[in-house]
C-alpha atoms as a PDB file:
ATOM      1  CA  UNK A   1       5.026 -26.027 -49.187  1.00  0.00           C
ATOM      2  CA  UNK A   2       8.173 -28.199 -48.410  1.00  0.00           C
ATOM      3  CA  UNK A   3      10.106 -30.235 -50.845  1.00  0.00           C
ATOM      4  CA  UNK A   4       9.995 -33.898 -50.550  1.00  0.00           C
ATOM      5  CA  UNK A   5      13.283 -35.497 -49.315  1.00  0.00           C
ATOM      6  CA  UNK A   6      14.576 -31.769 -48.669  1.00  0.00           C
ATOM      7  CA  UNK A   7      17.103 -32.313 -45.373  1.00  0.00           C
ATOM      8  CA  UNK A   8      15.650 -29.956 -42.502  1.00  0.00           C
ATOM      9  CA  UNK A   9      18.449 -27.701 -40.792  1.00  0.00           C
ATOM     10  CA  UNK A  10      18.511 -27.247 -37.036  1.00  0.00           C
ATOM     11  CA  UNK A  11      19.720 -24.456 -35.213  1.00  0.00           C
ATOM     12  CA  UNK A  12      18.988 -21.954 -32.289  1.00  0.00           C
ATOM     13  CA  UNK A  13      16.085 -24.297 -30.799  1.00  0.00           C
ATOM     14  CA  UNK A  14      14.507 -23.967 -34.554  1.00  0.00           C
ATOM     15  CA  UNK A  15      13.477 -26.458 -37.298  1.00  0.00           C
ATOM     16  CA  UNK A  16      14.322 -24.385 -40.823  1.00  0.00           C
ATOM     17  CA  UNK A  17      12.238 -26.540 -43.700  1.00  0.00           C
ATOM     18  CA  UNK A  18      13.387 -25.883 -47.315  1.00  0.00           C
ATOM     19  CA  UNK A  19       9.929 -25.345 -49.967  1.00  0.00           C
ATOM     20  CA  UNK A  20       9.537 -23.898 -52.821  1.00  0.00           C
ATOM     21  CA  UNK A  21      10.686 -19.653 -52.908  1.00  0.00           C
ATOM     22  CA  UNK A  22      10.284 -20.286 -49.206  1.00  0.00           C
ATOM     23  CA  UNK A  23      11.390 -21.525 -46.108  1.00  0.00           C
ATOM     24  CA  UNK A  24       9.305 -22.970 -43.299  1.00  0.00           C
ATOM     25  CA  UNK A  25      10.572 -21.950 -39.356  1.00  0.00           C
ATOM     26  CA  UNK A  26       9.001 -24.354 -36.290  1.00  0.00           C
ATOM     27  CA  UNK A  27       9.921 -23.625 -33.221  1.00  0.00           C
ATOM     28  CA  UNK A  28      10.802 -25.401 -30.509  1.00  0.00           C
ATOM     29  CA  UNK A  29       8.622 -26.809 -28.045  1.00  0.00           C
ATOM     30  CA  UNK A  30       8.772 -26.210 -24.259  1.00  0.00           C
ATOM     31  CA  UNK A  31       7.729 -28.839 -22.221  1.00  0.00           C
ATOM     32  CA  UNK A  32       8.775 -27.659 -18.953  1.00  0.00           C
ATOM     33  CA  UNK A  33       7.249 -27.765 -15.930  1.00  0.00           C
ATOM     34  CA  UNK A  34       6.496 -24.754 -13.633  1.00  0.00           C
ATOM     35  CA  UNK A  35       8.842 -23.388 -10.384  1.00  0.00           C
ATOM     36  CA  UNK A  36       6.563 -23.621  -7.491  1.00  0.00           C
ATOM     37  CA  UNK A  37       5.149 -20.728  -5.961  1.00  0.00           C
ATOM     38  CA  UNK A  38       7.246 -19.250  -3.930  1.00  0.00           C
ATOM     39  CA  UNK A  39       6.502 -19.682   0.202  1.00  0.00           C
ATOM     40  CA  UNK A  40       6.265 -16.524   2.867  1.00  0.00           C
ATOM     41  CA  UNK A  41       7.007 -16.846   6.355  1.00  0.00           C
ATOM     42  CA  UNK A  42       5.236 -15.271   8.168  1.00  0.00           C
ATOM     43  CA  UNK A  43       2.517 -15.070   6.266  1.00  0.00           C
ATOM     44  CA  UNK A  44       1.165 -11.866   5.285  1.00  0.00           C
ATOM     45  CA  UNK A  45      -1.421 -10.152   8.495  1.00  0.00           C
ATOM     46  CA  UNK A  46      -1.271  -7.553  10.847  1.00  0.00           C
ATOM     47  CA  UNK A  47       1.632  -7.608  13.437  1.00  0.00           C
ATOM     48  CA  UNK A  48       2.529  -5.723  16.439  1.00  0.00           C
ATOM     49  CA  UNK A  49       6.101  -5.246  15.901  1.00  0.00           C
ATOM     50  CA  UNK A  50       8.258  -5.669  12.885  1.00  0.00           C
ATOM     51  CA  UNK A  51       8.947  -8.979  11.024  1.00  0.00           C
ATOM     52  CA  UNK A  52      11.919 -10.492   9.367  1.00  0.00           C
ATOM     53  CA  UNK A  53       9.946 -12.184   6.391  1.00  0.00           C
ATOM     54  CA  UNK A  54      11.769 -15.194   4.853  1.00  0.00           C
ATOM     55  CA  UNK A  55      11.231 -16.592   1.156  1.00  0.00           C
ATOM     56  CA  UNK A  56      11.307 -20.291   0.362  1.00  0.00           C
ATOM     57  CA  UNK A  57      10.426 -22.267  -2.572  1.00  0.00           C
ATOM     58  CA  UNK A  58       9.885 -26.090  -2.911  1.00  0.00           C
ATOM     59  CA  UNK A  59      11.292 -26.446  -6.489  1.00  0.00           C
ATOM     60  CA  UNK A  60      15.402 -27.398  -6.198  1.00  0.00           C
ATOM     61  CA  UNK A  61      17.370 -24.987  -6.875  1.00  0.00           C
ATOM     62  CA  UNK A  62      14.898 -22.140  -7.348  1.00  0.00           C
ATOM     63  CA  UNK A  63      16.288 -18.716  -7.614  1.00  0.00           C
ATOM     64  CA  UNK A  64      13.030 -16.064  -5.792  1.00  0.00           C
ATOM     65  CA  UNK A  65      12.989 -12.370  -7.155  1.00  0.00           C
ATOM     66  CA  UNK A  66      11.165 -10.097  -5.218  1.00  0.00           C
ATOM     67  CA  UNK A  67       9.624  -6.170  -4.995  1.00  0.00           C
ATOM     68  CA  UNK A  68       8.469  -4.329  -1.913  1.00  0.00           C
ATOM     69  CA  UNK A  69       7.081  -0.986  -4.217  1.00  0.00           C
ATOM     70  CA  UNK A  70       3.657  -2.239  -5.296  1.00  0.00           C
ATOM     71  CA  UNK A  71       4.900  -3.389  -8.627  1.00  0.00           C
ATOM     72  CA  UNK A  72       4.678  -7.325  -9.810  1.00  0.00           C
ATOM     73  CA  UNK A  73       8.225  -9.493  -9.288  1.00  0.00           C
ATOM     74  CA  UNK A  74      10.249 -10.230 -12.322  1.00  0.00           C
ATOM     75  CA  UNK A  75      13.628 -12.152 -12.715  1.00  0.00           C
ATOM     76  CA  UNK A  76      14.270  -8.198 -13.411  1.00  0.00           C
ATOM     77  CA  UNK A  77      14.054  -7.941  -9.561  1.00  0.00           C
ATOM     78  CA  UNK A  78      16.027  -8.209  -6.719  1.00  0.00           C
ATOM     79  CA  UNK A  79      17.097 -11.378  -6.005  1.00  0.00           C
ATOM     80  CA  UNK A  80      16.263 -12.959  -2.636  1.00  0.00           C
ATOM     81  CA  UNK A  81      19.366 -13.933  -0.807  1.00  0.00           C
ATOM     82  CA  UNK A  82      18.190 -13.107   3.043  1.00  0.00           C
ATOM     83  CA  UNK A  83      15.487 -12.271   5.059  1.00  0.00           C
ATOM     84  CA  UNK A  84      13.374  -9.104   4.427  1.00  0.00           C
ATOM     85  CA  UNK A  85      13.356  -7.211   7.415  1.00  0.00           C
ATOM     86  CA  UNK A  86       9.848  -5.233   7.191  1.00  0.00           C
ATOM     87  CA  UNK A  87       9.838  -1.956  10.053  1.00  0.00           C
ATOM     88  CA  UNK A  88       6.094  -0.857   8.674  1.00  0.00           C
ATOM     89  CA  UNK A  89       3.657  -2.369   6.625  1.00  0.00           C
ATOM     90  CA  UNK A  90       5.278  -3.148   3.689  1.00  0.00           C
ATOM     91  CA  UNK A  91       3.317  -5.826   0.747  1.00  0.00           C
ATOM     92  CA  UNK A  92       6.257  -8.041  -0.704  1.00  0.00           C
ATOM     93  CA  UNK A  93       5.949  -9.572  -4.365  1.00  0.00           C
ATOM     94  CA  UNK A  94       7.662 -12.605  -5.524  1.00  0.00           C
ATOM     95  CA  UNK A  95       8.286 -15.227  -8.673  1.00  0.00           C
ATOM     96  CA  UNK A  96      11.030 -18.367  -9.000  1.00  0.00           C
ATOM     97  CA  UNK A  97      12.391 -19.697 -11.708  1.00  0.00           C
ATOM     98  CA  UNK A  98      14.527 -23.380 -11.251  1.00  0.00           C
ATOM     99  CA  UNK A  99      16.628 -24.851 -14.276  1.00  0.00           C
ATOM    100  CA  UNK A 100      14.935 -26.783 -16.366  1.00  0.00           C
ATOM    101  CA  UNK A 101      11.659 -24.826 -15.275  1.00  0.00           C
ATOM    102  CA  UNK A 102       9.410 -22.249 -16.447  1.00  0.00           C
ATOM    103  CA  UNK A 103       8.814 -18.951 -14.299  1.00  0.00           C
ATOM    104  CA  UNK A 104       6.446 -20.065 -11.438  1.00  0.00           C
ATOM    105  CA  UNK A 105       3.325 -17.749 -10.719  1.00  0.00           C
ATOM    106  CA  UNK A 106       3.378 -14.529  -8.624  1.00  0.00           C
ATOM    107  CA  UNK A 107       2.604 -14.673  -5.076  1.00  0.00           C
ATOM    108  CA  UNK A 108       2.029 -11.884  -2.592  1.00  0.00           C
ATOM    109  CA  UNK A 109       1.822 -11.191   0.857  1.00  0.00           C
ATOM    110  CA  UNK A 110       1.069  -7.842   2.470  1.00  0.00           C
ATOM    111  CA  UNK A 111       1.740  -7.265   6.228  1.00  0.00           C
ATOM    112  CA  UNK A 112       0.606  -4.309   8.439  1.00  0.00           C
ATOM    113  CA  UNK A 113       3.276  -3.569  11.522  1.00  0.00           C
ATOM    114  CA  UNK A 114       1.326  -1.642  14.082  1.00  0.00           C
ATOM    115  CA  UNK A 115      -0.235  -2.408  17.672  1.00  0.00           C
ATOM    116  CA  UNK A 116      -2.604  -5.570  17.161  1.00  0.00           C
ATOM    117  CA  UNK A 117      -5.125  -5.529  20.371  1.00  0.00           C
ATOM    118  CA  UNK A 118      -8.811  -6.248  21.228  1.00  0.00           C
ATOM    119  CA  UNK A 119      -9.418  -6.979  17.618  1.00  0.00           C
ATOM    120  CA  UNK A 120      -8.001  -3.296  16.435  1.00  0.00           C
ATOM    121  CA  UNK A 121      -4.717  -2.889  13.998  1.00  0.00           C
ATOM    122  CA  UNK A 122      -3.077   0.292  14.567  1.00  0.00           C
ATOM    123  CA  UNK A 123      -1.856   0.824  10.679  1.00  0.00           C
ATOM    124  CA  UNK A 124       1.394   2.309  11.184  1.00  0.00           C
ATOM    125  CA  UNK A 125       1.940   5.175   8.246  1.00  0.00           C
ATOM    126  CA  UNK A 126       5.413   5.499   8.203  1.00  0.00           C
ATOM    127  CA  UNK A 127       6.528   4.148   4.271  1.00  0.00           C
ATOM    128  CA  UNK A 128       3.258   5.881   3.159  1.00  0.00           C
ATOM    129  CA  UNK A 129       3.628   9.229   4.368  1.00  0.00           C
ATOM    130  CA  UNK A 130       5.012  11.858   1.979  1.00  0.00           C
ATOM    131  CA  UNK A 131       2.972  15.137   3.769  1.00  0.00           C
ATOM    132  CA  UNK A 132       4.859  17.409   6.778  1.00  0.00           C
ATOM    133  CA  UNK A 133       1.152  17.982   7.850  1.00  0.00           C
ATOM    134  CA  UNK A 134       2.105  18.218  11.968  1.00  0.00           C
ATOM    135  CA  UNK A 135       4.275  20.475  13.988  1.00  0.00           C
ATOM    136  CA  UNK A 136       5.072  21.239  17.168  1.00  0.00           C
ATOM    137  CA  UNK A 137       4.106  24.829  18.319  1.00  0.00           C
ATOM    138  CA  UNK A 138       6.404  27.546  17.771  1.00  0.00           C
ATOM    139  CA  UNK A 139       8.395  25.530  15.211  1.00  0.00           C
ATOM    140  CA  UNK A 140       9.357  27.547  11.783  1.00  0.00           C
ATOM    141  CA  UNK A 141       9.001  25.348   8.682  1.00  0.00           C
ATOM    142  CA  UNK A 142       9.304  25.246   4.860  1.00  0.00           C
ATOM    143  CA  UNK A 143       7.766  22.565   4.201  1.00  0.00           C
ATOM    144  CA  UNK A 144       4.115  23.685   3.339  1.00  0.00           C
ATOM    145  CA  UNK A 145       2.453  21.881   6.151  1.00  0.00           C
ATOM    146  CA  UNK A 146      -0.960  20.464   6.064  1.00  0.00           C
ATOM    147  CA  UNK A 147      -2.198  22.183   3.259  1.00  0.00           C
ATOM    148  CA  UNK A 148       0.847  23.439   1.042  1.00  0.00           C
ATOM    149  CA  UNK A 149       0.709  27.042   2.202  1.00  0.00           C
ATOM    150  CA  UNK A 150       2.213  27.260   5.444  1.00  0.00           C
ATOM    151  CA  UNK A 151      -0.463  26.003   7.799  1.00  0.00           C
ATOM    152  CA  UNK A 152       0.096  22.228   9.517  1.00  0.00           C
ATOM    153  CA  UNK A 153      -1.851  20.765  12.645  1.00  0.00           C
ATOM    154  CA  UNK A 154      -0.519  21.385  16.111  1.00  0.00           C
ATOM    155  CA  UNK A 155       1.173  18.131  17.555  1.00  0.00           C
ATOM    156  CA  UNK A 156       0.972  19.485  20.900  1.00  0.00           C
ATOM    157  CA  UNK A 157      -2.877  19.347  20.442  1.00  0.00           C
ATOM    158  CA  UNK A 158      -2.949  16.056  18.395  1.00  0.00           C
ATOM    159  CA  UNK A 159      -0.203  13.877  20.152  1.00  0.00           C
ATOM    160  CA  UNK A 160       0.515  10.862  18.733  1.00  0.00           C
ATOM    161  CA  UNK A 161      -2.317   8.678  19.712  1.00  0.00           C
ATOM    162  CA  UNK A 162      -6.123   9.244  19.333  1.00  0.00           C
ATOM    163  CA  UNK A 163      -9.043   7.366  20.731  1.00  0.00           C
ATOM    164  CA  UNK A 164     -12.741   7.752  19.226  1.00  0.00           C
ATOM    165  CA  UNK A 165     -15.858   5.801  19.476  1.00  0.00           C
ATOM    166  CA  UNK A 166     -14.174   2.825  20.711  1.00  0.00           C
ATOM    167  CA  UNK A 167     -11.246   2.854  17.866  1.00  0.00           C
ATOM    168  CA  UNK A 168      -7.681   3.915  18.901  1.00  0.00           C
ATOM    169  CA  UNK A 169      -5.507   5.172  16.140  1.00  0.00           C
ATOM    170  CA  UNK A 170      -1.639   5.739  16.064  1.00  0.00           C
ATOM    171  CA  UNK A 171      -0.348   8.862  14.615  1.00  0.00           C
ATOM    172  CA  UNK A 172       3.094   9.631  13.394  1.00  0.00           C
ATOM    173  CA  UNK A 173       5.194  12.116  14.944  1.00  0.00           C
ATOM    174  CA  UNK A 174       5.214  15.984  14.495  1.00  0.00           C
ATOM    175  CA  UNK A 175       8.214  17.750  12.683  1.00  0.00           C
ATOM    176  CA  UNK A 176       8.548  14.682   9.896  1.00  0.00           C
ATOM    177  CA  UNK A 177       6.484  13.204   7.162  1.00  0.00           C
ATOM    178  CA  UNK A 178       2.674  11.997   9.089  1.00  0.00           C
ATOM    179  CA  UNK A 179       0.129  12.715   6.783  1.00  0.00           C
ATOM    180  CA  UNK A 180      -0.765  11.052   3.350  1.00  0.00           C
ATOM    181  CA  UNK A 181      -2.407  12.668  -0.008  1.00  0.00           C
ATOM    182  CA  UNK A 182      -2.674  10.565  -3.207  1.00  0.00           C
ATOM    183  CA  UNK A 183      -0.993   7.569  -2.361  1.00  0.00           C
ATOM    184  CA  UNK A 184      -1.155   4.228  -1.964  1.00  0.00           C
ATOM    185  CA  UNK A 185      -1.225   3.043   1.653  1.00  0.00           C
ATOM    186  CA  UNK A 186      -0.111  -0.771   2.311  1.00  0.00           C
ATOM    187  CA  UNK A 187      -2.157  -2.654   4.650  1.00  0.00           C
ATOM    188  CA  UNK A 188      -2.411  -6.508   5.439  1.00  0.00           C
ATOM    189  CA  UNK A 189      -4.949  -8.976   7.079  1.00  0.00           C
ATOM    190  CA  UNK A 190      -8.281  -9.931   7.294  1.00  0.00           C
ATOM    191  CA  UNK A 191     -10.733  -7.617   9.011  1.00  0.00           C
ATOM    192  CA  UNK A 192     -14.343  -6.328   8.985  1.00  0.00           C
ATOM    193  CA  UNK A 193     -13.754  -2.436   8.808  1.00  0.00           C
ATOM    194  CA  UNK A 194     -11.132   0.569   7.727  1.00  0.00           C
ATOM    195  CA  UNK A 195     -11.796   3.306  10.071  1.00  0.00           C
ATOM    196  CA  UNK A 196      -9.221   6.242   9.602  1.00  0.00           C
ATOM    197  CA  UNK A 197      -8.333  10.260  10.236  1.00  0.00           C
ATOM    198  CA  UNK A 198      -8.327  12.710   7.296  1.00  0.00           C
ATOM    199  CA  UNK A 199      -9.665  16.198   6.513  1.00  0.00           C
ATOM    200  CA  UNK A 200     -10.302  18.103   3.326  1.00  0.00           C
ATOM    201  CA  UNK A 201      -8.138  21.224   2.382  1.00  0.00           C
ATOM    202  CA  UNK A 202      -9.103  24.713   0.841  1.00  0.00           C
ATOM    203  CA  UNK A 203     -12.563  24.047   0.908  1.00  0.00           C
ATOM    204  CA  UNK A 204     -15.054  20.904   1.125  1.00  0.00           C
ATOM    205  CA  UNK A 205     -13.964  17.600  -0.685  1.00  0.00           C
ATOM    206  CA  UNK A 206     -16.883  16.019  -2.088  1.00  0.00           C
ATOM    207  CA  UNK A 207     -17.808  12.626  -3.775  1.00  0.00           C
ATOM    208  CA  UNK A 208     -14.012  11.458  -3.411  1.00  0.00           C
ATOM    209  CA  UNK A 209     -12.930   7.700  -4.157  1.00  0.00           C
ATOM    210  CA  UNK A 210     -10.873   5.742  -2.110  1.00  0.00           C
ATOM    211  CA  UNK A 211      -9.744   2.295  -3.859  1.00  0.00           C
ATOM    212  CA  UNK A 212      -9.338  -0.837  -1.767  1.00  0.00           C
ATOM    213  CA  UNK A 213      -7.180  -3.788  -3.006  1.00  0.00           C
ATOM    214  CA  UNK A 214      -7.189  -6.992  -1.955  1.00  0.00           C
ATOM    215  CA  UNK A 215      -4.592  -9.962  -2.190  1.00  0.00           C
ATOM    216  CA  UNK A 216      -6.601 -11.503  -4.864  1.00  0.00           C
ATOM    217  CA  UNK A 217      -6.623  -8.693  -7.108  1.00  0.00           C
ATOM    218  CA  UNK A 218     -10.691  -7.823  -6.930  1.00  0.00           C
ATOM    219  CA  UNK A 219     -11.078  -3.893  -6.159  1.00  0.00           C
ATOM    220  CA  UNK A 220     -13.681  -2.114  -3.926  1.00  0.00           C
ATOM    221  CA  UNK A 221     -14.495   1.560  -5.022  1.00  0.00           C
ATOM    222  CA  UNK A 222     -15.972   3.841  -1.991  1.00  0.00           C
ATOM    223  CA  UNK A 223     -17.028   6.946  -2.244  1.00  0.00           C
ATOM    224  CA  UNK A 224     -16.765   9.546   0.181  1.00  0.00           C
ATOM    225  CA  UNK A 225     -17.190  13.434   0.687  1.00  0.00           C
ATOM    226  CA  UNK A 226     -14.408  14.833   3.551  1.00  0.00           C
ATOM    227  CA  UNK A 227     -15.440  18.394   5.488  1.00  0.00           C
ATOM    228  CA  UNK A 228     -12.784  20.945   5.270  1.00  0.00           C
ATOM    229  CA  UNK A 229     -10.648  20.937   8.419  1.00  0.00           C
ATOM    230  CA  UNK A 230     -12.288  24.713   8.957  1.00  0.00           C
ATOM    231  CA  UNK A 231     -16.002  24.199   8.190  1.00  0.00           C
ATOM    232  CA  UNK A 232     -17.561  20.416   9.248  1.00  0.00           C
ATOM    233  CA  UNK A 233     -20.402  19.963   7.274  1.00  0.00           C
ATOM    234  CA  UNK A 234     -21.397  16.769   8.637  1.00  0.00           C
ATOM    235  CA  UNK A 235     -21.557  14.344   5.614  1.00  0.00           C
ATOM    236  CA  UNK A 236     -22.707  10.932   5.872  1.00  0.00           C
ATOM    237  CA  UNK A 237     -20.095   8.927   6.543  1.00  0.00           C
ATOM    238  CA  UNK A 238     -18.335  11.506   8.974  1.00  0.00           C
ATOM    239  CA  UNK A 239     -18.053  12.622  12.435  1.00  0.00           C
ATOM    240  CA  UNK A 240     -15.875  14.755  14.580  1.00  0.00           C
ATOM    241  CA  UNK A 241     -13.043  12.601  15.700  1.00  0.00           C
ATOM    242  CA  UNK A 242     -11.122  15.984  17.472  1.00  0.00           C
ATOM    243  CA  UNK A 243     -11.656  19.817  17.310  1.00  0.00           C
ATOM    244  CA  UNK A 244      -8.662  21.803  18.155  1.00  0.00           C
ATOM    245  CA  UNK A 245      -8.350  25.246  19.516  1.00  0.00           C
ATOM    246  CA  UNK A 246      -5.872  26.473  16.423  1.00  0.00           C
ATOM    247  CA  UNK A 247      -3.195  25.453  13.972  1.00  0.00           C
ATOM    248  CA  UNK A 248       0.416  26.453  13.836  1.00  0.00           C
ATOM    249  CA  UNK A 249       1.496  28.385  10.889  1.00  0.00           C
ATOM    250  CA  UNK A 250       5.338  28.417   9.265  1.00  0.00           C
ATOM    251  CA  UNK A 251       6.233  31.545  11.523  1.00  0.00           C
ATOM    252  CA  UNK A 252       5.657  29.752  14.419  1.00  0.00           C
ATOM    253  CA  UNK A 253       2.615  31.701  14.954  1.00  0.00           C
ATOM    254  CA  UNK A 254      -0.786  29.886  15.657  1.00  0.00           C
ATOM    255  CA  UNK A 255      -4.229  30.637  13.574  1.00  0.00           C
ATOM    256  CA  UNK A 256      -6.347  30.514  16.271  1.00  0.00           C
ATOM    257  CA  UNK A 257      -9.783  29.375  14.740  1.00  0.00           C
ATOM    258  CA  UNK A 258     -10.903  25.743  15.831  1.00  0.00           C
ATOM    259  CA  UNK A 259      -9.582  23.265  13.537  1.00  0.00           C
ATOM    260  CA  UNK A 260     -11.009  19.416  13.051  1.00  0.00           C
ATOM    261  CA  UNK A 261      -9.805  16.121  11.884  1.00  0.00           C
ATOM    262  CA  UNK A 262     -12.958  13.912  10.979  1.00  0.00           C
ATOM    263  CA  UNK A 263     -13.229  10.058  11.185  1.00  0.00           C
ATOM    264  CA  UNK A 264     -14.366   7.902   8.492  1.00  0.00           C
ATOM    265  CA  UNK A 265     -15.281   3.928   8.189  1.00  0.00           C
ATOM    266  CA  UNK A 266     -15.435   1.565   5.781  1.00  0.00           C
ATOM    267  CA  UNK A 267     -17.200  -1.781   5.460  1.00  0.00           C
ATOM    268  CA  UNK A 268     -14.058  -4.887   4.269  1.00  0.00           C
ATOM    269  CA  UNK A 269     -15.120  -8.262   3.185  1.00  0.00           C
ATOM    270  CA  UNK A 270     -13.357  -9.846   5.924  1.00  0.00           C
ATOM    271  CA  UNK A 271     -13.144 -13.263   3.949  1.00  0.00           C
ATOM    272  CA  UNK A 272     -10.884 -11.451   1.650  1.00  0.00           C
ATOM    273  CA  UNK A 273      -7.518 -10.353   2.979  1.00  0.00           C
ATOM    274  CA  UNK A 274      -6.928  -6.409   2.341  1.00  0.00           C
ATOM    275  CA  UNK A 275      -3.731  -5.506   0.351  1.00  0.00           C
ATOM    276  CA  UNK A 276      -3.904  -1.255   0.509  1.00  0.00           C
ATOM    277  CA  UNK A 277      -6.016   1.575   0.145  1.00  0.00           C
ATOM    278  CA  UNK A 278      -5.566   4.171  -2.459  1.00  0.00           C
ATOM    279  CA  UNK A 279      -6.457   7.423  -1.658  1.00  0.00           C
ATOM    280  CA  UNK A 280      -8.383  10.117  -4.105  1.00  0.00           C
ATOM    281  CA  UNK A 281      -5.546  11.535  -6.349  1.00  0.00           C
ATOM    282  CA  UNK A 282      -6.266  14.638  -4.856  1.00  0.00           C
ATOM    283  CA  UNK A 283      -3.674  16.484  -2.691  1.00  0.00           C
ATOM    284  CA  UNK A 284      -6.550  18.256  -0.997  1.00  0.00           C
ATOM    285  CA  UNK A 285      -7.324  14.869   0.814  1.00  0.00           C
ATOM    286  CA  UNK A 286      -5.194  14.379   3.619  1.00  0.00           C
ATOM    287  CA  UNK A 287      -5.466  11.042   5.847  1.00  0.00           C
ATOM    288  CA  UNK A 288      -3.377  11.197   9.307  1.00  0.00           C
ATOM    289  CA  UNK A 289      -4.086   7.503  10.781  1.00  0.00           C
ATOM    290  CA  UNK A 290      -5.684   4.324   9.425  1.00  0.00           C
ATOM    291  CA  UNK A 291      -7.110   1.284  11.944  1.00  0.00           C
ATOM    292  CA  UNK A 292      -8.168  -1.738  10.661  1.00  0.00           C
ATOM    293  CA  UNK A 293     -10.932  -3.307  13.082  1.00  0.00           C
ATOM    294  CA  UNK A 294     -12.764  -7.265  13.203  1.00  0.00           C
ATOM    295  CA  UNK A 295     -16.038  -5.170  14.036  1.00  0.00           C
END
């Protein structure tokens, strides 16, 4: 209880009050208004080519921090000071903060950089992929391959684009990082279906779930089982996208059994703008190309 005429001390943005055997702390009280949300332009979507993605906010003299790895923007980030130049789909995360202002809300904005035609995005893989899963024939490599143990698919037999049932999907280069195992993969815009490449490794993958995010935070479980690349057991959900003749193997040799990489498709809410899809956090599951599709 405070003492009656007792004078109240100020100091560090704190009211001390004198009582009896105690004293009595208030704190100060902010009043101040949030930094706007900051602005992207472009806005977030699937785009042919790459984009140089500028940052604005409306709030004077608003300083924008922003992340590009998936995790939420602090004043602990980097600080905007250019244009973000973004080669493959990339989502960017940003908060302002003005003086005089509180820290505004997060915004995001994902994009995907790929060939945009006839209502098909060609998802380009490139800051996804962490598997050497393709090589050309002949070549010797270290890296595992496909399936960690010296086997990868042939990229003479693959090549770097693949049609099937009307979808066309892009596929990263032999000799380098093109496949994808229990990752995130960033995507961006609105459409009605996920179709994409993958196989299961040593053995059949079953009941495996794949996590899509959208912009607004909401989640989508789907749950899949993937044929091993050896042995197609037809699932629901699958079909044959390619059979090849053999694989290559790290001696440069080839295992010349017939080899498949399936197709798979997913149903979007396309009133809902996707963020990514996380695969299975399973390194068995390997996915080679995504397409995002308006039918």
């Amino acid at each position: 209880m405070a003492v009656k005429f007792t004078t109240p001390t100020v100091a560090n943005g704190h009211v001390y009050v004198g009582g009896r055997n105690a004293v009595t702390v208030y704190g100060q009280l902010s009043t101040n208004a949030l930094t706007a949300t900051p602005a992207f332009s472009p806005a977030g979507g699937a785009y042919a080519t790459a984009q140089s993605v500028t940052l604005s906010d409306s709030t004077p003299n608003a300083s924008i921090y922003y992340t590009t790895n998936g995790t939420p923007a602090s004043t602990g980030s980097t600080l905007y000071t250019a244009p973000i130049p973004v080669a493959s789909s990339e989502t960017i995360e940003a908060v302002a903060i003005a003086p005089n202002f509180s820290q505004s809300a997060g915004a995001l904005a994902s994009y995907t950089i790929g060939s945009t035609t006839g209502g098909q995005s060609k998802v380009s893989l490139t800051a996804a992929a962490n598997t050497n899963g393709i090589y050309t024939d002949g070549t010797v490599f270290t890296t595992g391959g496909m399936d960690g143990t010296g086997a990868a698919y042939s990229g003479n037999l693959l090549g770097t684009s693949l049609s099937y049932s009307g979808v066309t999907y892009q596929i990263l280069p032999a000799n380098q990082k093109d496949a994808v195992k229990a990752s995130a993969i960033p995507l961006g815009g609105n459409f009605a279906h996920l179709r994409f490449l993958a196989a299961g490794l040593f053995g059949n993958q079953l009941s495996q779930v794949f996590t899509v995010t959208y912009t607004d935070g909401t989640t989508a479980k789907l749950t899949q089982s993937l044929s091993d690349w050896f042995t197609p057991q037809h699932y629901s959900g699958e079909s044959i996208a390619l059979t090849m003749a053999y694989r290559d193997l790290k001696t440069g040799a080839r295992d010349s059994r017939p080899f498949n990489l399936y197709q798979y498709n997913f149903t979007l809410n396309s009133a809902k703008t996707v963020k990514s899809l996380t695969l299975p956090a399973n390194t068995k599951v390997a996915v080679v190309a995504v397409t995002l599709t308006t039918n």
